[in-house]
Protein backbone atom coordinates (compact mmCIF):
# COMPACT_ATOMS: atom_id res chain seq x y z
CA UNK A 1 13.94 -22.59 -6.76
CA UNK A 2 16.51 -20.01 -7.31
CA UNK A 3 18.94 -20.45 -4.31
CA UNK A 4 18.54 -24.47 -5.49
CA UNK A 5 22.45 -24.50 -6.88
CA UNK A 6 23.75 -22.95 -3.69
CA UNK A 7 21.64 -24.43 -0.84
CA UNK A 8 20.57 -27.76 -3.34
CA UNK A 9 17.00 -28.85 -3.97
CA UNK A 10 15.46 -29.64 -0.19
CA UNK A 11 14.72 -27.00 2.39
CA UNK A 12 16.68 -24.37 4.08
CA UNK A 13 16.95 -24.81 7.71
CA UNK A 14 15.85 -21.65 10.06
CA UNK A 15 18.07 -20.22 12.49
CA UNK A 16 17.29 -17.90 15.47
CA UNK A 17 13.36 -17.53 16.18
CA UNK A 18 12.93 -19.66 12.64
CA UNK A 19 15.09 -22.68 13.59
CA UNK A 20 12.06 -24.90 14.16
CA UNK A 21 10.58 -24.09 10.27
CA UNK A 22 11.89 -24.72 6.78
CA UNK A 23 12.59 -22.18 4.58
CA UNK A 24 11.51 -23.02 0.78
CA UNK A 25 12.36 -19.92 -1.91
CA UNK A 26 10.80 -19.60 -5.03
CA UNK A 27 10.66 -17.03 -8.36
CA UNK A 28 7.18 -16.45 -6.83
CA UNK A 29 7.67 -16.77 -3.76
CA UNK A 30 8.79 -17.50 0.09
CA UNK A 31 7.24 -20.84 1.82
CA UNK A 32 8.31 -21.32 5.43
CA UNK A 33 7.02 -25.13 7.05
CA UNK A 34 6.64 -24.85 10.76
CA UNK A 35 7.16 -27.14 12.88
CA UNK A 36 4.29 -29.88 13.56
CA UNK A 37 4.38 -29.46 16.97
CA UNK A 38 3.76 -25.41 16.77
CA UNK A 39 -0.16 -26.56 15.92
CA UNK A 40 -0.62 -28.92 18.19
CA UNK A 41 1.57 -28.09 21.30
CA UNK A 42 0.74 -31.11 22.92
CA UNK A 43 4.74 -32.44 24.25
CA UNK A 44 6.27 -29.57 26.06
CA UNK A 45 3.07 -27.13 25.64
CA UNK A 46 4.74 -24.28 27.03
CA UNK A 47 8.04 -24.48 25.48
CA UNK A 48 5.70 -24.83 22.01
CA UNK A 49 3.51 -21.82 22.75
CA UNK A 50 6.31 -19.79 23.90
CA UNK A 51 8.54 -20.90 20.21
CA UNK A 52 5.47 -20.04 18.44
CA UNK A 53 4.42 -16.76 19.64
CA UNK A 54 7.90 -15.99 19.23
CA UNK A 55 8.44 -17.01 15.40
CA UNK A 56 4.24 -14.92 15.66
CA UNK A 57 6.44 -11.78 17.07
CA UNK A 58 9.43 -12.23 14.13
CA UNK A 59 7.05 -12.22 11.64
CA UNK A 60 5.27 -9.11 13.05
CA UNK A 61 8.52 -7.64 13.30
CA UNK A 62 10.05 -8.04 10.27
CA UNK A 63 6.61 -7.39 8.11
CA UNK A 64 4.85 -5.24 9.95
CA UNK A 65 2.06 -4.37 7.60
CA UNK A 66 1.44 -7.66 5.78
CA UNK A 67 3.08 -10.50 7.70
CA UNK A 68 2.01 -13.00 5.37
CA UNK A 69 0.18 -13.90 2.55
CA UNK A 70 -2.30 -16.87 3.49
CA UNK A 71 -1.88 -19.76 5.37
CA UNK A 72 -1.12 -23.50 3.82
CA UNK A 73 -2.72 -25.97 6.01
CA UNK A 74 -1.79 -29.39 5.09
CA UNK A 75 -4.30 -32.65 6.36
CA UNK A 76 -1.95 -36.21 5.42
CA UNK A 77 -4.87 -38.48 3.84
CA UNK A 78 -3.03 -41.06 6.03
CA UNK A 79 -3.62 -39.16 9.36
CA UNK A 80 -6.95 -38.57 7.98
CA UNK A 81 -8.25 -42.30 7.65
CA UNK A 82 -6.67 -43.21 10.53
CA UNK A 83 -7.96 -40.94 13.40
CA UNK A 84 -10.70 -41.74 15.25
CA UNK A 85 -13.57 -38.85 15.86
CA UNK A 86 -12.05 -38.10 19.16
CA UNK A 87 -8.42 -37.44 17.96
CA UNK A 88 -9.72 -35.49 15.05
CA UNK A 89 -11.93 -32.96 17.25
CA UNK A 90 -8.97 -32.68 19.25
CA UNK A 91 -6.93 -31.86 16.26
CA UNK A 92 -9.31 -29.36 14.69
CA UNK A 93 -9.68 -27.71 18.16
CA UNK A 94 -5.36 -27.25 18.01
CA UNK A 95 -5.52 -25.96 14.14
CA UNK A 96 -8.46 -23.76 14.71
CA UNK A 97 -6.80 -22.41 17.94
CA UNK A 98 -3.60 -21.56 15.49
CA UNK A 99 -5.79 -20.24 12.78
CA UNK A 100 -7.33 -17.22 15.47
CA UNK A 101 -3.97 -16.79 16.89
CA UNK A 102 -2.11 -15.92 13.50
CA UNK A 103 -5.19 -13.60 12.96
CA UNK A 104 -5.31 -11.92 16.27
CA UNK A 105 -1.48 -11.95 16.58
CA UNK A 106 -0.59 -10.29 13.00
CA UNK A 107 -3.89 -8.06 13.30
CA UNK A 108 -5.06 -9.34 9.95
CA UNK A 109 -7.51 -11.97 7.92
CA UNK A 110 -5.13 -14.34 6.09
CA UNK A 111 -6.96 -16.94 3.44
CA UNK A 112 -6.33 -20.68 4.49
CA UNK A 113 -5.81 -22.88 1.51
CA UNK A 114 -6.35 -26.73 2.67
CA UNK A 115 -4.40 -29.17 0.89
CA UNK A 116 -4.99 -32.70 1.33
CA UNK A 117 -1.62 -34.34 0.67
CA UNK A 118 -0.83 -38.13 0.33
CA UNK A 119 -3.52 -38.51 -1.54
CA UNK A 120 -2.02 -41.11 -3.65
CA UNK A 121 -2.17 -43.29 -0.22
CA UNK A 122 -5.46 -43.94 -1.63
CA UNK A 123 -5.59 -47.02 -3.15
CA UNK A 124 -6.44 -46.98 -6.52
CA UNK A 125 -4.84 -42.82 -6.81
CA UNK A 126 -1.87 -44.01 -8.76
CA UNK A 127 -3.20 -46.43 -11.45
CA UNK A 128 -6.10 -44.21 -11.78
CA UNK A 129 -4.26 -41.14 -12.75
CA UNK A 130 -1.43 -43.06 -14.44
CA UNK A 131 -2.17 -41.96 -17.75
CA UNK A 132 -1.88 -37.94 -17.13
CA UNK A 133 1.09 -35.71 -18.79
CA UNK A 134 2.77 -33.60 -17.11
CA UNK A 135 0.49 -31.10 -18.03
CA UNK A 136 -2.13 -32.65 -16.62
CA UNK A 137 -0.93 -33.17 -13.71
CA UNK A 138 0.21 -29.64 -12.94
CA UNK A 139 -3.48 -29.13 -13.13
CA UNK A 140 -6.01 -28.15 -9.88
CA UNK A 141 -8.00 -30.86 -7.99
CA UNK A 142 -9.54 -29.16 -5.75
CA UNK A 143 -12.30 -26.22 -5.71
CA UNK A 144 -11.97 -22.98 -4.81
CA UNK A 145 -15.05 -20.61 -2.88
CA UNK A 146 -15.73 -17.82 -3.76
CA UNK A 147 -14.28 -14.86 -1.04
CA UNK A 148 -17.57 -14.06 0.64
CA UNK A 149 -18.48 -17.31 1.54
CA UNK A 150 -14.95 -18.82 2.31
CA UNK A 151 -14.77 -15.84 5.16
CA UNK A 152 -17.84 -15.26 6.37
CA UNK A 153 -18.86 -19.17 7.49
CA UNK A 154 -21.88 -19.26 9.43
CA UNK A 155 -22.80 -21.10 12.53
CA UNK A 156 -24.45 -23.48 10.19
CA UNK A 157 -20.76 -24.41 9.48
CA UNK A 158 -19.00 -25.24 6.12
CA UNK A 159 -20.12 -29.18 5.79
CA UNK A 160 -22.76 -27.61 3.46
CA UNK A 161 -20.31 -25.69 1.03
CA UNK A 162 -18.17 -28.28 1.45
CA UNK A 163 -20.26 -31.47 0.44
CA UNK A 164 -21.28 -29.45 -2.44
CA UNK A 165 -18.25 -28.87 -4.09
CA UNK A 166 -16.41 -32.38 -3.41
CA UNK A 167 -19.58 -33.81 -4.86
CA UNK A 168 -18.39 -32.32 -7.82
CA UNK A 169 -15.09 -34.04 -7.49
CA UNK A 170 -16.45 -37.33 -6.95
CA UNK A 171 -18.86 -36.67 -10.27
CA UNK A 172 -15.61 -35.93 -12.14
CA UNK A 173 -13.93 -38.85 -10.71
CA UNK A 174 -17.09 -41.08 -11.37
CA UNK A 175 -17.20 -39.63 -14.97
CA UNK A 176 -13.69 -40.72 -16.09
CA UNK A 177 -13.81 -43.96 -14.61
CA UNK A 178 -15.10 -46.16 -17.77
CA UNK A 179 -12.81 -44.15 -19.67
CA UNK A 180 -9.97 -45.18 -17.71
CA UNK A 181 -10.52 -49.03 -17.44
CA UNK A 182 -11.36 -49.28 -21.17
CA UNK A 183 -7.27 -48.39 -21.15
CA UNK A 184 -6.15 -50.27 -18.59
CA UNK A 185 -5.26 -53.96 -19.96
CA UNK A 186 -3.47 -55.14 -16.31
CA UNK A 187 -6.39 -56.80 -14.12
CA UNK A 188 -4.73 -55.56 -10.94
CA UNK A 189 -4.58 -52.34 -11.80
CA UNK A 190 -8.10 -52.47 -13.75
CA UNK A 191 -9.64 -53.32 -10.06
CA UNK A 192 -7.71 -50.56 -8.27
CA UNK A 193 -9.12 -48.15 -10.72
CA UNK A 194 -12.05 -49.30 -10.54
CA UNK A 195 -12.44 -48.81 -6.44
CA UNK A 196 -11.20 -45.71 -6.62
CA UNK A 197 -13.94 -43.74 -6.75
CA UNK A 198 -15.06 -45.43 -3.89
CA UNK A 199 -11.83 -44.58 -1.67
CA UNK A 200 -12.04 -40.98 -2.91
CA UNK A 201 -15.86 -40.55 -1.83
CA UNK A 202 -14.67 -42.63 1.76
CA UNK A 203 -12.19 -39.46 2.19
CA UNK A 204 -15.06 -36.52 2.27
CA UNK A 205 -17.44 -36.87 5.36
CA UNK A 206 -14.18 -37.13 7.14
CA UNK A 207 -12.53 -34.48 5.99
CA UNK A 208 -16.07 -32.59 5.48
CA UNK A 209 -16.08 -33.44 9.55
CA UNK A 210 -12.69 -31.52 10.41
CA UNK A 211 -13.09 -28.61 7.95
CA UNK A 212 -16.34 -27.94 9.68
CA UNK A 213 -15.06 -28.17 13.27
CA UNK A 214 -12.21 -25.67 12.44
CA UNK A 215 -14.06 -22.67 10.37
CA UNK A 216 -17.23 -22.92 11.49
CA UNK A 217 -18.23 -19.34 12.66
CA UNK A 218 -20.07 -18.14 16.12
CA UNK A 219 -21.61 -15.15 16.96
CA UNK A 220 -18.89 -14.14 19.49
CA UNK A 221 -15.50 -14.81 17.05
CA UNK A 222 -15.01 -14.64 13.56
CA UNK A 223 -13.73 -17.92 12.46
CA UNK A 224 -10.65 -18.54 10.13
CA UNK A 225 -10.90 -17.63 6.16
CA UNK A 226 -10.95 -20.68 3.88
CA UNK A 227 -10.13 -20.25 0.46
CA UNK A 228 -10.48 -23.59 -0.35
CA UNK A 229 -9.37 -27.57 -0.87
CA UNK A 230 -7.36 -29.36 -2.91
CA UNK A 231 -6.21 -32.96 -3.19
CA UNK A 232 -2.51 -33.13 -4.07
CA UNK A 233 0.14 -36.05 -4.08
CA UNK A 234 4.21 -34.89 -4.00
CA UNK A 235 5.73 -38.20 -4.15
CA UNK A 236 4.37 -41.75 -4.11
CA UNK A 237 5.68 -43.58 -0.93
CA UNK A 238 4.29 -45.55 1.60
CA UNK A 239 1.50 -48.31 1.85
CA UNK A 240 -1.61 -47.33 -0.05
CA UNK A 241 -4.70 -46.90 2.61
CA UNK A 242 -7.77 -49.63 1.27
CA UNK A 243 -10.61 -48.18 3.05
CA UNK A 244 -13.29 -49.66 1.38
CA UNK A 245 -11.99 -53.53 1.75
CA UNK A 246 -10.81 -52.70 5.22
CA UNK A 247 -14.57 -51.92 6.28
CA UNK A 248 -15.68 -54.92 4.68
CA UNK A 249 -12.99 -57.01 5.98
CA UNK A 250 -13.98 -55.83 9.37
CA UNK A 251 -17.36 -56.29 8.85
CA UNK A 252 -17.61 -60.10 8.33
CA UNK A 253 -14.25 -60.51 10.19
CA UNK A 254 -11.99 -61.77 7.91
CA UNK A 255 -7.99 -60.98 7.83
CA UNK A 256 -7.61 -57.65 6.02
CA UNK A 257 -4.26 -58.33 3.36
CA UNK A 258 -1.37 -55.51 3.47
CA UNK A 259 -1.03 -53.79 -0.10
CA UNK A 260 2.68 -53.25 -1.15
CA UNK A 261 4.19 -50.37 -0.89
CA UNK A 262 4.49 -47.49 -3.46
CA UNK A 263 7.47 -47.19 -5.33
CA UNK A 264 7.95 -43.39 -5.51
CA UNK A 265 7.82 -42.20 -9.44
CA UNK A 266 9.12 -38.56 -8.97
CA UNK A 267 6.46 -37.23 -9.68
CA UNK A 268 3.89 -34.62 -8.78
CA UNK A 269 0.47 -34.79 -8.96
CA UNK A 270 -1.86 -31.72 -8.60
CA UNK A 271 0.40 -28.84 -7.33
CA UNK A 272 2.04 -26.48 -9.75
CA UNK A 273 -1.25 -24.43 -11.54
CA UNK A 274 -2.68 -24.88 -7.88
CA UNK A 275 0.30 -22.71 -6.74
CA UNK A 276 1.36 -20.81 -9.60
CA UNK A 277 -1.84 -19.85 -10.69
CA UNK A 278 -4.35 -20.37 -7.99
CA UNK A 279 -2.14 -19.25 -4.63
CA UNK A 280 0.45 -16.73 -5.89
CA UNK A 281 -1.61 -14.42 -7.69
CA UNK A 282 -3.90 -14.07 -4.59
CA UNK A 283 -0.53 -12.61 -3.01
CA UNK A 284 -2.34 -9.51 -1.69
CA UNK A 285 -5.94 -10.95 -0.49
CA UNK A 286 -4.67 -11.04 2.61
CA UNK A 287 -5.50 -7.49 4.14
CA UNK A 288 -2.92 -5.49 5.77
CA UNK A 289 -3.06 -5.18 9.58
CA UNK A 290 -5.75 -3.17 10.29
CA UNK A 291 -4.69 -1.13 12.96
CA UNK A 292 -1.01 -0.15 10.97
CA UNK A 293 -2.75 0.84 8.14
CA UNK A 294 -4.80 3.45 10.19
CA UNK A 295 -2.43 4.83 11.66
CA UNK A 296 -0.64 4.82 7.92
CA UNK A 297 -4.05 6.50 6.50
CA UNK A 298 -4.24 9.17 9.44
CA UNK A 299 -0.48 9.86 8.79
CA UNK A 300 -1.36 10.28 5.35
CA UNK A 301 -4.88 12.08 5.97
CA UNK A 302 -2.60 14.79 8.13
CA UNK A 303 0.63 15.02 5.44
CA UNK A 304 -1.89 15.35 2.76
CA UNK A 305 -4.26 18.02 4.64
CA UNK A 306 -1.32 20.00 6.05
CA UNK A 307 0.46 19.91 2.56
CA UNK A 308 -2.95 21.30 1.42
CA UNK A 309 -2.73 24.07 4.04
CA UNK A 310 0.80 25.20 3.09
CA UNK A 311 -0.08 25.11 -0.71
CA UNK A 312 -3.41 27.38 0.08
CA UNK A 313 -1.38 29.45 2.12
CA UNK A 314 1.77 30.07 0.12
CA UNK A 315 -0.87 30.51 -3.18
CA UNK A 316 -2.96 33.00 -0.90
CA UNK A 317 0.68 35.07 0.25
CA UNK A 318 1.92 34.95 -3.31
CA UNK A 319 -1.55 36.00 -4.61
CA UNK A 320 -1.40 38.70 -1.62
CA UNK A 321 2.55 39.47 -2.69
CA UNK A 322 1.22 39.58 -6.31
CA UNK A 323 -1.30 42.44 -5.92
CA UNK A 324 0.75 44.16 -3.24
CA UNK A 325 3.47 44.15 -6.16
CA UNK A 326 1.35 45.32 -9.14
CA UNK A 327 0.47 47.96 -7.23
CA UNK A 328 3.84 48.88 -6.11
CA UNK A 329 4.70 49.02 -9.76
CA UNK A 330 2.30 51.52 -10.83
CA UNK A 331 2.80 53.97 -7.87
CA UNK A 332 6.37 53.94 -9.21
CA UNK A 333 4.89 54.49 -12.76
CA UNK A 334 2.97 57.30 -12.04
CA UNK A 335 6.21 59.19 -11.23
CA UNK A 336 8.04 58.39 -14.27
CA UNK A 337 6.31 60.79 -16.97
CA UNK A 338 6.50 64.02 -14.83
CA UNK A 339 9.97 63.71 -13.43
CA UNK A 340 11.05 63.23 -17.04
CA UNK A 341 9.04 66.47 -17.92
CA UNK A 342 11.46 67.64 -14.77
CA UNK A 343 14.31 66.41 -16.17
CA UNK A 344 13.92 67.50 -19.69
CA UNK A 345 13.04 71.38 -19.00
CA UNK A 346 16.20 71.06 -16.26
CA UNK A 347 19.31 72.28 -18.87
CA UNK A 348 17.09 75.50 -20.20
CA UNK A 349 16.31 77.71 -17.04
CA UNK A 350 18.38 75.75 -14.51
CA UNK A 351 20.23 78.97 -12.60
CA UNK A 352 22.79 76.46 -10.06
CA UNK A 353 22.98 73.35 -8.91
CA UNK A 354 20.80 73.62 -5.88
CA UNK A 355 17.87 73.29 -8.28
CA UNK A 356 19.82 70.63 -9.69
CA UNK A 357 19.91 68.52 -7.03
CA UNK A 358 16.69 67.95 -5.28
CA UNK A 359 15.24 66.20 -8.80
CA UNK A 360 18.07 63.92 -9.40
CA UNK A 361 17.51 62.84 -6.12
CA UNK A 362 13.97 62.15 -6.81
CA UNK A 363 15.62 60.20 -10.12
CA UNK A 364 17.21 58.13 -8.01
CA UNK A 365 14.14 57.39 -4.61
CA UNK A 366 12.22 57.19 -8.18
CA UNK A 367 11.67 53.01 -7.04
CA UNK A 368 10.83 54.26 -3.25
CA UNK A 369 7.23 54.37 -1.91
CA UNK A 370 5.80 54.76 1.48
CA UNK A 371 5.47 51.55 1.77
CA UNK A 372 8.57 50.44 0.43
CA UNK A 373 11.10 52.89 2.31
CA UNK A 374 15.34 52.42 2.11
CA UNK A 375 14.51 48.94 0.00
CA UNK A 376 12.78 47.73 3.77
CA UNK A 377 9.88 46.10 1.96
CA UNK A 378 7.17 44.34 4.10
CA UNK A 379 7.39 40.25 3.93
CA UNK A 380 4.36 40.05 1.90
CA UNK A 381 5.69 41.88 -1.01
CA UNK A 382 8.83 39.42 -1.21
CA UNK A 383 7.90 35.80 -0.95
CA UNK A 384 10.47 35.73 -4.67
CA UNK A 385 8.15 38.35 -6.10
CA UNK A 386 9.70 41.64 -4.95
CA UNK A 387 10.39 44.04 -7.76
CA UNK A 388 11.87 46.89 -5.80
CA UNK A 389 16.04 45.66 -6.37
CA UNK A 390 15.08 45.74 -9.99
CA UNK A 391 13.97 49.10 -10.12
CA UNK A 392 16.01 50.05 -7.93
CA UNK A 393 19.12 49.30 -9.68
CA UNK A 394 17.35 50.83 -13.06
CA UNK A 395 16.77 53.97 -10.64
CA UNK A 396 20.59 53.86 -10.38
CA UNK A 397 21.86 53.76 -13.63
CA UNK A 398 19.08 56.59 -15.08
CA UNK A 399 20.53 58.69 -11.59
CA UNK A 400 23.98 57.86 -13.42
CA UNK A 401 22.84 58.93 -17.09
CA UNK A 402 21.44 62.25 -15.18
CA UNK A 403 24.45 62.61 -13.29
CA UNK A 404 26.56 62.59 -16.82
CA UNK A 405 23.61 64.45 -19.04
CA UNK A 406 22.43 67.43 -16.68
CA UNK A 407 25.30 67.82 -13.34
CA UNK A 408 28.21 67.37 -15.31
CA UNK A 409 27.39 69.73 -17.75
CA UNK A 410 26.74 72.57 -14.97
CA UNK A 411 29.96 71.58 -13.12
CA UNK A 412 32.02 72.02 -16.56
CA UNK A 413 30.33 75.17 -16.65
CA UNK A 414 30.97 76.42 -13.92
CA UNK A 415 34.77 75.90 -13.79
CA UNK A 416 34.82 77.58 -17.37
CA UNK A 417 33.60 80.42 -15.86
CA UNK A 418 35.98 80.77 -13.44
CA UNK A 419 39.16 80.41 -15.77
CA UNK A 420 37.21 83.24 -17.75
CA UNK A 421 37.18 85.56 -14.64
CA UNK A 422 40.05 84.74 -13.16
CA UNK A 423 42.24 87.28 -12.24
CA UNK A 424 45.47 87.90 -13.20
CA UNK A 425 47.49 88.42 -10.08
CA UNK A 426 45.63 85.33 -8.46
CA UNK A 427 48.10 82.38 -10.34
CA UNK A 428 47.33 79.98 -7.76
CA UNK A 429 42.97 80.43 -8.11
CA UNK A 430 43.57 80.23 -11.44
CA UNK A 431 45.93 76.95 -11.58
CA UNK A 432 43.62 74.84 -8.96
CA UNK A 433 40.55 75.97 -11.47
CA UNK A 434 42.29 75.07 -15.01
CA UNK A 435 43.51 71.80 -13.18
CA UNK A 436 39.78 70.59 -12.29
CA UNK A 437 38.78 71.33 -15.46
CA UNK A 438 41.23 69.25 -16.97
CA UNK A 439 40.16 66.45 -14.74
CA UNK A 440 37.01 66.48 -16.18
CA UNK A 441 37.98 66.45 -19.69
CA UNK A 442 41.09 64.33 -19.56
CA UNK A 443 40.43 61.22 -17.66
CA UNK A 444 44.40 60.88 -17.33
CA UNK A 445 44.17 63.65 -14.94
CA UNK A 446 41.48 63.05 -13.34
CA UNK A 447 41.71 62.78 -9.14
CA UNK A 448 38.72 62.57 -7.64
CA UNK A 449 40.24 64.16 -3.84
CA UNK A 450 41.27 67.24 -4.99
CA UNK A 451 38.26 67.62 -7.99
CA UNK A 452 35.81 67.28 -5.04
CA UNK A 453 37.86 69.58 -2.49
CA UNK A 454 37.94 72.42 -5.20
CA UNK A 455 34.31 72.35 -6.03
CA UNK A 456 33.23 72.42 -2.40
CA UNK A 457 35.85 75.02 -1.86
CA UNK A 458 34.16 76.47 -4.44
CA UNK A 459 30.49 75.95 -3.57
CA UNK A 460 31.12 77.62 -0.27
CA UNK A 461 32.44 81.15 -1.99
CA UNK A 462 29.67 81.47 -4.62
CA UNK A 463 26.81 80.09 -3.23
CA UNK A 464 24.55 81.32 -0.94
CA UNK A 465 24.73 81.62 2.82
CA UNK A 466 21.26 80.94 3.25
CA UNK A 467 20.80 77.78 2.20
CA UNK A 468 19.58 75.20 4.32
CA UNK A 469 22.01 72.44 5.56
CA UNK A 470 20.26 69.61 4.07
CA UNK A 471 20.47 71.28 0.65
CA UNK A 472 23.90 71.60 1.00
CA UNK A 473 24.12 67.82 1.69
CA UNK A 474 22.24 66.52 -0.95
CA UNK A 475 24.11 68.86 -3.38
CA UNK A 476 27.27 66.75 -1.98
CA UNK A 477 26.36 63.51 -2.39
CA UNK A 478 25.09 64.18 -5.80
CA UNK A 479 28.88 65.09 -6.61
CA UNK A 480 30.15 62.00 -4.57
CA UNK A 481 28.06 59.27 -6.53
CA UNK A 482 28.99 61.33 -9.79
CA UNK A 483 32.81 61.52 -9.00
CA UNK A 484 32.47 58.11 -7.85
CA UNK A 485 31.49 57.08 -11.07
CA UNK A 486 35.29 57.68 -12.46
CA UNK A 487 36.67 59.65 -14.90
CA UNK A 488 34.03 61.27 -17.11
């Protein structure tokens, strides 16, 4: 109990919608004890349905796809032995009535493990088990069924599974009796060992009596899931129970005597394995509500099938982008090797720069295709896998290395032959013409205004009339990206 040095070793008392229940916290885990009167209902019935419908809701609320783990339901040996058959159908009828409810109300199947507790108010419990260690007594008395039959309880009812297994018990206890007298030396205790057996057997046709009326099935509802039964004892108070001498005693109509009460001994008899080992590690038998988890599977049916879609998809467009791409790439390739051929044969027979111009132009649209005009490439050929800024920024600097290697060259020329023709009494044509040239051999010079003014200037004397206007603009912006470049 790990809140034990803050809250101490008892309970924790509920508040709100748990203030009728006690709240008991483990390593393992949480155990919350209802209220008695939450099965039965039988004071203020609708104040009790209405508190436990409520605490029903909570639970629902705060766990909405497992509520809880299984169901404890606790029969007192006392209350046992001393109901009569009409107060114990009327009991079963309450439990059972519970039992559907949690099922119906938290939309799931919860196991139902029966412990009979008290048991050492049968007389004889005590002195017959006195000789157990601890370790023995953290041990199982009980049984167990196995999942298909504990859930799926006929109308022939469970007296039959029932009677078969606590037969077993009774062989057990049967079976260590002469072991356990040959021990005892007291002659008290050596006769309450001895009837023990018989008070244990006295226990089952009543108990075999409730279990039945609670989970036996019916073809129109599926009754309540029993895991199975175990005989337990937390502490040792109260008058022992004689059953046995109490029928006799009865029977010829003498005075039944009162046993002495049990002094408690702290100690525990059949609980711990039965919970740590038994009840615990069946945390998740208990299915999930039914109706959450289809919604949960169709959410997950849909995010899984549309997360299928969009991977198809985007693996179909980048497939798509992929080919569109590889194609792209060699339409640009097949331009490379005779534009170099161009470019190569350009310095010998080149005659002016209107030649010029038109194939460094086609250097630098080298990257454009029809399909890819201006760098407006279609959606399918980006998607991340668009090549086009790459070669179009290697189109760029090979423009730039043209630029340098083949225009430059002619401009230089050009501007040597007009210092070489110059004419004498024309100082001013021949001052504007040495001072370009300079700008293009000595970057300190260099002013890219009045180098582009005089070469325009120039390419409107010498060049001829005729030629179309768009010539004349590509032959300009040619000398604008190469004068943009800086001083050669």
């Amino acid at each position: 109990f790990p809140l034990a040095d803050k809250f101490g070793p008892g309970a924790i008392r509920g508040v709100g919608g748990t203030r009728n229940c006690d709240w008991w916290f483990t390593d393992e885990a949480v155990l919350i004890d209802t209220a008695g009167r939450y099965t039965t209902q039988d004071s203020h019935q609708s104040e009790d349905k209405s508190a436990w419908e409520g605490f029903l809701a909570l639970l629902k609320k705060s766990r909405p796809r497992r509520p809880l783990n299984g169901v404890f339901l606790t029969v007192s040996v006392a209350d046992l032995l001393s109901q009569g058959a009409e107060a114990r159908t009327t009991l079963a009828a309450s439990i059972r009535a519970r039992l559907l409810e949690l099922d119906a109300k938290l939309t799931t199947r919860l196991p139902v493990y029966v412990l009979v507790t008290k048991s050492d108010l049968l007389y004889g419990f005590t002195d017959y088990f006195a000789d157990l260690g601890k370790e023995q007594r953290a041990q199982v008395f009980g049984f167990t069924l196995p999942p298909e039959e504990g859930a799926q309880v006929d109308e022939k009812g469970l007296a039959i599974a029932f009677n078969r297994e606590f037969a077993l018990l009774h062989d057990r206890v049967n079976d260590g009796l002469i072991s356990r007298m040959q021990h005892e030396t007291d002659g008290t205790r050596r006769a309450a060992i001895f009837g023990f057996p018989a008070q244990f057997g006295s226990v089952g046709p009543l108990l075999s009596d409730l279990l039945d009326q609670i989970f036996t099935g019916s073809r129109f509802a599926q009754p309540p899931w029993v895991r199975g039964v175990y005989f337990t004892s937390g502490t040792q108070e109260g008058s022992p129970i004689d059953r046995v001498m109490g029928s006799l005693a009865r029977s010829f109509g003498l005075e039944r005597a009162m046993l002495a009460p049990q002094k408690s001994s702290g100690r525990s008899y059949f609980l711990t394995t039965l919970l740590r080992d038994v009840v615990f590690p069946e945390q998740r038998l208990a299915g999930a509500d039914v109706k959450l988890e289809r919604r949960r599977h169709a959410l997950r049916l849909a995010a899984v099938s549309a997360m299928t879609l969009v991977t198809l998809g985007l693996v179909a467009s980048w497939g798509y982008s992929t080919w569109q791409n590889l194609n792209y790439l060699k339409a640009v390739e097949a331009k490379v090797d005779p534009l170099k051929q161009t470019l190569t044969a350009l310095p010998a027979r080149v005659q002016n720069l209107v030649q010029v111009a038109p194939v460094l132009q086609s250097l630098r649209d080298i990257w454009k295709t029809p399909e890819n005009r201006e760098g407006d490439a279609p959606l399918s050929m980006t998607l991340g896998l668009y090549q086009g800024d790459k070669l179009d920024a290697a189109a760029m600097l090979a423009h730039q290395r043209a630029l340098n290697d083949v225009f430059l060259p002619q401009l230089a020329k050009r501007l040597e032959d007009q210092l070489r023709t110059a004419q004498k009494d024309n100082l001013e044509y021949s001052y504007e013409a040495l001072k370009s040239y300079l700008m293009l051999h000595q970057p300190e010079h260099f002013d890219a205004e009045a180098l582009k003014a005089w070469i325009t200037l120039d390419w409107a004397r010498s060049l001829d009339r005729g030629i179309p206007e768009d010539q004349r603009k590509l032959l300009e912006d040619q000398l604008d990206v190469l004068i943009a470049q800086g001083p050669p």
